[in-house]
Protein backbone atom coordinates (compact mmCIF):
# COMPACT_ATOMS: atom_id res chain seq x y z
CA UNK A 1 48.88 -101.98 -12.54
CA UNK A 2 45.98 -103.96 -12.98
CA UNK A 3 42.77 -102.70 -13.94
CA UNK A 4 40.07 -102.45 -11.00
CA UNK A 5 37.81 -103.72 -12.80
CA UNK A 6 39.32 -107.24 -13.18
CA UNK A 7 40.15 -106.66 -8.82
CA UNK A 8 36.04 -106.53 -8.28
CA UNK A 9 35.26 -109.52 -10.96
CA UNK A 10 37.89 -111.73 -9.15
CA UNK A 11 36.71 -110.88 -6.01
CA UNK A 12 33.17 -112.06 -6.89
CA UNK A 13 34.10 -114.89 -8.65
CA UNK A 14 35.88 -116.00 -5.00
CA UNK A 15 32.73 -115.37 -3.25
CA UNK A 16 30.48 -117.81 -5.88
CA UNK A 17 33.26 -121.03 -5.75
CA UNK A 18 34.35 -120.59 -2.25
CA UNK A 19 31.42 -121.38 0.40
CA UNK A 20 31.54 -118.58 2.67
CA UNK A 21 32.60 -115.41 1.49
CA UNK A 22 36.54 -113.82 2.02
CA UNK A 23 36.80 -111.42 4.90
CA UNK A 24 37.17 -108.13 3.40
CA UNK A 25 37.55 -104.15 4.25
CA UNK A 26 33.96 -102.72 3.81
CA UNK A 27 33.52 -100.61 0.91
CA UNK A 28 31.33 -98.58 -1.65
CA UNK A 29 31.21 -98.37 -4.99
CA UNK A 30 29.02 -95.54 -7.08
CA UNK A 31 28.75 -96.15 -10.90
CA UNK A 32 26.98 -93.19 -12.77
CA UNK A 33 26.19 -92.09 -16.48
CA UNK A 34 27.64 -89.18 -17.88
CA UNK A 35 24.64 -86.23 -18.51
CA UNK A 36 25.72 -82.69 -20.00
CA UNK A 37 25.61 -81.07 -16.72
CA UNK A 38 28.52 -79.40 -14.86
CA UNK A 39 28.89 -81.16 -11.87
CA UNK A 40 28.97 -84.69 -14.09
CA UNK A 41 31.97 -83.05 -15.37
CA UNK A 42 33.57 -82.35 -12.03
CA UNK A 43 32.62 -85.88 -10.91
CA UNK A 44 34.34 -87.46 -14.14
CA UNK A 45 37.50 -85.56 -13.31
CA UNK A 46 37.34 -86.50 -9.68
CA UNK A 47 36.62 -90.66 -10.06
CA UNK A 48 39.35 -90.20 -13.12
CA UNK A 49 42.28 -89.58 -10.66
CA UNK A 50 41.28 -92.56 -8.34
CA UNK A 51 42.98 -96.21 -8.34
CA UNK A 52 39.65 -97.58 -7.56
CA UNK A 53 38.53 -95.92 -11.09
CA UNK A 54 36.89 -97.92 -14.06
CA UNK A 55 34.38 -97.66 -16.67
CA UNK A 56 31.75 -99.86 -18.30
CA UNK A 57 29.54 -100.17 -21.19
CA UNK A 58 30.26 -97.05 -23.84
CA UNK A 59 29.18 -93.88 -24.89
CA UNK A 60 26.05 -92.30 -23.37
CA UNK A 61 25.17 -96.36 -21.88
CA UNK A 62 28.58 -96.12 -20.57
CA UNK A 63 29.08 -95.75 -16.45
CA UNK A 64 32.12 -94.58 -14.63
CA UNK A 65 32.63 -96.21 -10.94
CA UNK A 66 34.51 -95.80 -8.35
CA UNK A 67 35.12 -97.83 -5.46
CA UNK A 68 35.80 -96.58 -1.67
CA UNK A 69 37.16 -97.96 1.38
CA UNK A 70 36.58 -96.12 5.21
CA UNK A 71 39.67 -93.80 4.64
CA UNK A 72 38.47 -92.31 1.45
CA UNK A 73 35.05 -91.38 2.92
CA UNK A 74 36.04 -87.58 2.22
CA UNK A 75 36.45 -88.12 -1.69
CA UNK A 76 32.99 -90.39 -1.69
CA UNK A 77 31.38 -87.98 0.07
CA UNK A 78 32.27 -85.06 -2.27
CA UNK A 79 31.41 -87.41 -5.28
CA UNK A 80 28.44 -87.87 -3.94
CA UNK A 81 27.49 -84.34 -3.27
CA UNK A 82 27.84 -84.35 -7.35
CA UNK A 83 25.88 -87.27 -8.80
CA UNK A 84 23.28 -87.64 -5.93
CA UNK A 85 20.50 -86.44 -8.05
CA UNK A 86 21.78 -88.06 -11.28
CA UNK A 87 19.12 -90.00 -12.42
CA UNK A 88 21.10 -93.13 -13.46
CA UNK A 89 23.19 -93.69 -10.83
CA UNK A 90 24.16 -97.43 -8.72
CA UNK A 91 25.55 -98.21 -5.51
CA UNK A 92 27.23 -101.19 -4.62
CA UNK A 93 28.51 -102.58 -0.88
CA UNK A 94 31.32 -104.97 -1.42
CA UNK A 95 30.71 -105.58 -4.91
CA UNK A 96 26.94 -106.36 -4.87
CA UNK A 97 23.51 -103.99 -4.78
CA UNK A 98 21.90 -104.39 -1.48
CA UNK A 99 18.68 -103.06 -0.73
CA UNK A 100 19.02 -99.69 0.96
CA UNK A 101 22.49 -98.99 -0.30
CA UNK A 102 21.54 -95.60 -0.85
CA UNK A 103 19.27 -94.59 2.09
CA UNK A 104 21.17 -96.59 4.60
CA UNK A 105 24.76 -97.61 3.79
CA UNK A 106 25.98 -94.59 2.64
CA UNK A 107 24.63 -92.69 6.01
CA UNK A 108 26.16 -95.40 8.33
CA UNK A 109 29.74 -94.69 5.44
CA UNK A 110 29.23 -91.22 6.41
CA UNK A 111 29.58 -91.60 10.13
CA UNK A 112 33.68 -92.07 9.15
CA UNK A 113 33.40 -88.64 8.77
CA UNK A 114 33.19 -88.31 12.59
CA UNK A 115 36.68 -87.71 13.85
């Protein structure tokens, strides 16, 4: 299987050669450092099981990310829950920080929780 990682680069490197950017399913990606606490333990396990799992950088400079599409808003919504008050912490919409990715995109994401 290939690693996710090398999914999100290619990805991006489509959307700098080609003009307009590929159609693709909406989703969210969280990154966060590792801290000492409990629930960063928790989180580790939970992004750990994912396909959508990779890290970056190493040791405490290190983040672990996770990417979600619509169907997995359950899982990003319990990560969440876990790292929302981590202090180094990023959020990504299709591969690229937008401003309000926090405040806004993840509360429209949450309204897939609506059944």
């Amino acid at each position: 299987m290939e690693n996710y990682k090398e999914v999100v680069d290619k990805e991006i490197l489509e959307d700098i050669l080609t003009k307009g950017r590929k159609k693709r399913r909406f989703k969210i990606t969280v990154c966060f450092r590792e801290n000492l606490s409990e629930k960063s333990k928790k989180a580790v396990n939970l992004v750990n099981s994912l396909k959508t799992y990779w890290a970056e950088g190493e040791d405490k400079y290190g983040y672990h990310c996770a990417a979600f599409l619509p169907e997995d808003v359950e899982i990003l919504h319990e990560l969440w829950d876990l790292v929302n008050n981590f202090e180094h912490k990023k959020v990504f919409i299709n591969n690229y920080r937008l401003p309000y990715s926090q405040s806004l995109w993840l509360l429209l994401f949450w309204i897939n929780r609506i059944k």
